[in-house]
Protein backbone atom coordinates (compact mmCIF):
# COMPACT_ATOMS: atom_id res chain seq x y z
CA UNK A 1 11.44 -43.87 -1.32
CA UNK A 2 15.13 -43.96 -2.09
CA UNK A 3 17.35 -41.82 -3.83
CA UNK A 4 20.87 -42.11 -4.77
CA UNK A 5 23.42 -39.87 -3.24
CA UNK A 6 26.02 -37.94 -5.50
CA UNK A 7 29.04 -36.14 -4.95
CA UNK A 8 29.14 -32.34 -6.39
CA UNK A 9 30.48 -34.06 -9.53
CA UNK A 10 27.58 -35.55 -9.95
CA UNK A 11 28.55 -39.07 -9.07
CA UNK A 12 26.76 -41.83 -7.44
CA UNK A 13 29.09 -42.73 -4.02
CA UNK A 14 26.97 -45.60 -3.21
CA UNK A 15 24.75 -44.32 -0.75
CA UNK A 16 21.16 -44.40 -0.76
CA UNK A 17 18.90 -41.51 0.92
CA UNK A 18 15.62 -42.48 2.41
CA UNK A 19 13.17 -40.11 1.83
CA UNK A 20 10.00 -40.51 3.74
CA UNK A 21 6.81 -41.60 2.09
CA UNK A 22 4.83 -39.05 4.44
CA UNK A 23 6.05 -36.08 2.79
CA UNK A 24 7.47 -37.46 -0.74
CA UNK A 25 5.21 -39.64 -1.54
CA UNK A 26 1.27 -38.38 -0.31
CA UNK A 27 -1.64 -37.88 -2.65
CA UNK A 28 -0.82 -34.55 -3.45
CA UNK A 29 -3.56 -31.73 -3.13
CA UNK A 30 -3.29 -28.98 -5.37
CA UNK A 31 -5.77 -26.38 -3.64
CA UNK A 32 -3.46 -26.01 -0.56
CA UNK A 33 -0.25 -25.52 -2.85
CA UNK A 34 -2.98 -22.98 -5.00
CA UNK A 35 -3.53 -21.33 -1.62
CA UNK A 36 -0.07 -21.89 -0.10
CA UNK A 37 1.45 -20.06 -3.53
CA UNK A 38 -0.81 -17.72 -3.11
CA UNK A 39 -0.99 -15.73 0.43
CA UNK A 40 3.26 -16.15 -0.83
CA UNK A 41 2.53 -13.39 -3.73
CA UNK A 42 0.14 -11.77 -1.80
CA UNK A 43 2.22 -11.27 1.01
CA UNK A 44 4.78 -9.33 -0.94
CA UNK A 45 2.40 -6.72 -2.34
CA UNK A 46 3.14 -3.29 -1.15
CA UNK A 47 -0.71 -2.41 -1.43
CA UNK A 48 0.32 1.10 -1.38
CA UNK A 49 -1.40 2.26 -5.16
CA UNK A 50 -3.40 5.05 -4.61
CA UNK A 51 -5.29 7.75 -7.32
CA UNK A 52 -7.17 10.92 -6.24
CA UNK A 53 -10.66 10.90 -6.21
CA UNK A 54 -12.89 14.31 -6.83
CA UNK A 55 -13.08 15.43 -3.15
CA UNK A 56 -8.63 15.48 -3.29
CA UNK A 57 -8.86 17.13 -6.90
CA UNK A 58 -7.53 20.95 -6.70
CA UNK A 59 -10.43 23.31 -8.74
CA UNK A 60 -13.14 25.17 -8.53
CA UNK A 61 -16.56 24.26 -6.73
CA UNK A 62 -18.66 26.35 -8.52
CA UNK A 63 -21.94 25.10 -10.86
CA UNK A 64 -20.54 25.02 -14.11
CA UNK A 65 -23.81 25.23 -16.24
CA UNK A 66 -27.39 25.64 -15.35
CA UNK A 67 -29.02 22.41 -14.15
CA UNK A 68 -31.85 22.78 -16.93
CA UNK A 69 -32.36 23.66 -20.72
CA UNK A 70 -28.95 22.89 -22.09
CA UNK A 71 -29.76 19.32 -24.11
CA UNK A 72 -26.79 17.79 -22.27
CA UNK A 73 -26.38 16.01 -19.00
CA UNK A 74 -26.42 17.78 -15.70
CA UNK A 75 -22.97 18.51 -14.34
CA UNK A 76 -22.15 19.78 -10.74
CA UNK A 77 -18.72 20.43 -10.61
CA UNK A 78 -15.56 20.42 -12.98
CA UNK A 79 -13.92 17.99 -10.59
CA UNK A 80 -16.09 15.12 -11.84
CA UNK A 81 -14.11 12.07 -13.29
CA UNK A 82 -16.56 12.11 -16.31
CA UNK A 83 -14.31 15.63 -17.48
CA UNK A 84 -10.63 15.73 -17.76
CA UNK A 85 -8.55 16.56 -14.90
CA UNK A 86 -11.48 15.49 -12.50
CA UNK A 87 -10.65 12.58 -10.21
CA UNK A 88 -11.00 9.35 -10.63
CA UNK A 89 -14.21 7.21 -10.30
CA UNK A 90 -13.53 4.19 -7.65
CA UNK A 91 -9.92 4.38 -8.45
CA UNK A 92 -7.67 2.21 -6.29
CA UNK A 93 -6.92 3.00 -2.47
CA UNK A 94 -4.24 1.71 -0.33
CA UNK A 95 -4.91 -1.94 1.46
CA UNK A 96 -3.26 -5.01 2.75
CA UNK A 97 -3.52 -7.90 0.63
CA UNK A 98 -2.09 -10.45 2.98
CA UNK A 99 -4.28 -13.25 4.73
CA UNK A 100 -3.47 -16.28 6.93
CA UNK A 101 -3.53 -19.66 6.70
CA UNK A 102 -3.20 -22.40 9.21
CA UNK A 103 -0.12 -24.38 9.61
CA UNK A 104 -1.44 -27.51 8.75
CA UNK A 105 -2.61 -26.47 5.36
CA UNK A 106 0.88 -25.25 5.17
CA UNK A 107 2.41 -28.22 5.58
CA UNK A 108 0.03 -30.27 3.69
CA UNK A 109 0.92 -27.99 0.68
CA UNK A 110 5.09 -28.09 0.61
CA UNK A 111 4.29 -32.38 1.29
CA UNK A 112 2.21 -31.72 -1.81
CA UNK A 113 4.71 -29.85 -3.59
CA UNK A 114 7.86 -32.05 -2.77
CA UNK A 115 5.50 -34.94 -3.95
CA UNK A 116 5.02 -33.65 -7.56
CA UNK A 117 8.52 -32.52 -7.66
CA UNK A 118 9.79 -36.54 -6.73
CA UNK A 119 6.76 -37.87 -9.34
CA UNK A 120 8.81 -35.70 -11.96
CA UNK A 121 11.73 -37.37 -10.72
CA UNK A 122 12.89 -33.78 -10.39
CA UNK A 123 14.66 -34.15 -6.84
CA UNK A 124 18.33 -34.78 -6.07
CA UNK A 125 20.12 -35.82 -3.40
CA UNK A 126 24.08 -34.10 -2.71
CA UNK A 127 26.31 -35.30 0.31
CA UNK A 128 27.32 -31.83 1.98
CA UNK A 129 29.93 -29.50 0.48
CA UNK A 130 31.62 -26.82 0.99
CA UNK A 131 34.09 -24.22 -0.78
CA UNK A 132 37.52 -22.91 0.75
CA UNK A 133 36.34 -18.91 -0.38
CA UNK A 134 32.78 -17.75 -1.93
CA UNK A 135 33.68 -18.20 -5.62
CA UNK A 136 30.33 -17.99 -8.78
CA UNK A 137 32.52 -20.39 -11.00
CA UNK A 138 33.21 -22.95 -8.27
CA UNK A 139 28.79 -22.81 -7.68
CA UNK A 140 28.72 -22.87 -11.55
CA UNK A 141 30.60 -26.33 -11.92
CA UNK A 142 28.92 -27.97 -9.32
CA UNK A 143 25.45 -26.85 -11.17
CA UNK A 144 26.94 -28.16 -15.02
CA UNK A 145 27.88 -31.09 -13.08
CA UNK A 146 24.77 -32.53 -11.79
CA UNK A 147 22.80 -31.45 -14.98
CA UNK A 148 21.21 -28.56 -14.06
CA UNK A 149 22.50 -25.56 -16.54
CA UNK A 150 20.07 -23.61 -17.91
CA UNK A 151 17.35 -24.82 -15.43
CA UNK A 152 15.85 -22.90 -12.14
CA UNK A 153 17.59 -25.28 -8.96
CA UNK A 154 16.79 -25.13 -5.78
CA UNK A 155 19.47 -26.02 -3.00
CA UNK A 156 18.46 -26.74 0.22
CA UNK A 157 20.91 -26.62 2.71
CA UNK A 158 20.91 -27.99 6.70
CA UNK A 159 22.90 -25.44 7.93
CA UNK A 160 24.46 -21.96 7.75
CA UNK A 161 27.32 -22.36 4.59
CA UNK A 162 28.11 -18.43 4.03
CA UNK A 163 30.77 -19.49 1.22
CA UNK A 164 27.76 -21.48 -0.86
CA UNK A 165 25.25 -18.89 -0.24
CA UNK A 166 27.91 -16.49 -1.72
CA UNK A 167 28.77 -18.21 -4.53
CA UNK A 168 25.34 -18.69 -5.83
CA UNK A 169 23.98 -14.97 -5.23
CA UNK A 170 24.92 -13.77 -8.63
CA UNK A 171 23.37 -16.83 -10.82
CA UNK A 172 19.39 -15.60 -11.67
CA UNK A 173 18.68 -19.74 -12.59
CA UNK A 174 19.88 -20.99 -9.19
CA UNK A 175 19.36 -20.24 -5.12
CA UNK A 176 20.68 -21.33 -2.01
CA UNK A 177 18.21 -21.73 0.91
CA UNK A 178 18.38 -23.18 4.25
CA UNK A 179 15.25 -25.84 5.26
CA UNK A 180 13.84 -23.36 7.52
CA UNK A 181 13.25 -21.34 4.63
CA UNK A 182 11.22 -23.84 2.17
CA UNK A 183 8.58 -23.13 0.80
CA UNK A 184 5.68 -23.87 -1.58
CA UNK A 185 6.63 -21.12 -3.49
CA UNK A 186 10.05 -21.85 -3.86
CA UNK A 187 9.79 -25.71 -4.15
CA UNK A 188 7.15 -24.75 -7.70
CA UNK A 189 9.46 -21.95 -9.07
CA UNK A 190 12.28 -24.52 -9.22
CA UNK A 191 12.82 -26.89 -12.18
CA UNK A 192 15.14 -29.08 -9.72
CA UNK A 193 15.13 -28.87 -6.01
CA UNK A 194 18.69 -30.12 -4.62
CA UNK A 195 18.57 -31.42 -1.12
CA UNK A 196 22.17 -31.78 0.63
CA UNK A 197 22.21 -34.73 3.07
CA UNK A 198 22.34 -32.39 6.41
CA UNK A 199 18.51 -30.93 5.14
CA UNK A 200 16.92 -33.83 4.90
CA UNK A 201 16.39 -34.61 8.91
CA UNK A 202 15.45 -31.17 9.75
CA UNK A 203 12.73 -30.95 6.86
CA UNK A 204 11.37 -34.56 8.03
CA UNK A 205 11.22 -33.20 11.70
CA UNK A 206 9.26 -30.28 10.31
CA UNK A 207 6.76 -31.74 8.03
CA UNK A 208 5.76 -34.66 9.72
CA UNK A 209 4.49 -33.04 12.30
């Protein structure tokens, strides 16, 4: 599969990036990017919610009617959740929501991902850049430039570019991210995922293992 290279101006410069057929063009499976997307959100849940039950409840312990004759329902103790200010019945306790997944489903699911994102036609292809000083309007022109304003972008960079990274941090529609980092998550978020030329080696290397 072959995509056309632009500058950050959004201009062909008459190259041609290969992207490989094993990870941009598979039969995609959507249970592994369900599960993928997935152990992501579940992953960052703190797990830490947490009511009182009726044995944590400060109050009395004492019978607080007879057990017999009254015409209502038996009642023990004033901590019960049935009465106000008693705890609560199979409230939530504190666990880890996290669970693993092999690293072959893994892969499977960002080859999926990238797959529906080229079927959409929704992948680009930028020679490497760079800016003299971090600088939001500089990231902001190169974004209005290749189309993308108003639209959640993804850029993938090969290496370590501190000034890009910078630039973007600000903007909620767009983030910088180097190829290590991909993932299913991020790859569905995105309306557009931007891959600079330097990326697209390393993330071939990784997913075609």
């Amino acid at each position: 599969m072959k995509v056309a290279v632009v500058d950050i101006k959004g201009k062909e410069i008459g190259r041609e990036a290969n992207l490989s057929d094993a990870i941009f063009a598979i039969e995609p499976n959507d249970h592994a990017i369900y599960l993928d997307v997935k152990q992501h959100l579940a992953n960052k849940r703190q797990g830490t919610h947490k009511s009182k039950e009726r044995a944590e409840i400060a109050g009395s312990t004492r019978k607080i009617k007879k057990q017999k004759g009254t015409g209502t329902a038996r009642a023990g103790s004033i901590k019960s959740g049935v009465f106000k200010g008693g705890g609560r019945m199979f409230g939530p306790r504190p666990r880890n929501y996290s669970f693993k997944l092999n690293k072959g489903l893994k892969r499977l699911a960002r080859r999926s991902a990238l797959t529906l994102k080229a079927n959409d036609k929704a992948i680009l292809v930028v020679e490497d850049f760079n800016f003299d000083a971090p600088k939001t309007k500089d990231f902001v022109d190169v974004v209005k430039a290749l189309g993308l304003d108003n639209k959640k972008s993804l850029f993938v960079l090969g290496a370590s570019n501190n000034n890009v990274y910078l630039s973007s941090r600000n903007l909620k529609t767009s983030e910088v991210i180097m190829s290590s980092e991909l993932s299913t998550y991020k790859i569905m978020n995105a309306n557009n995922v931007v891959f600079l030329e330097g990326s697209l080696e390393e993330i071939e290397q990784t997913l075609s293992k």
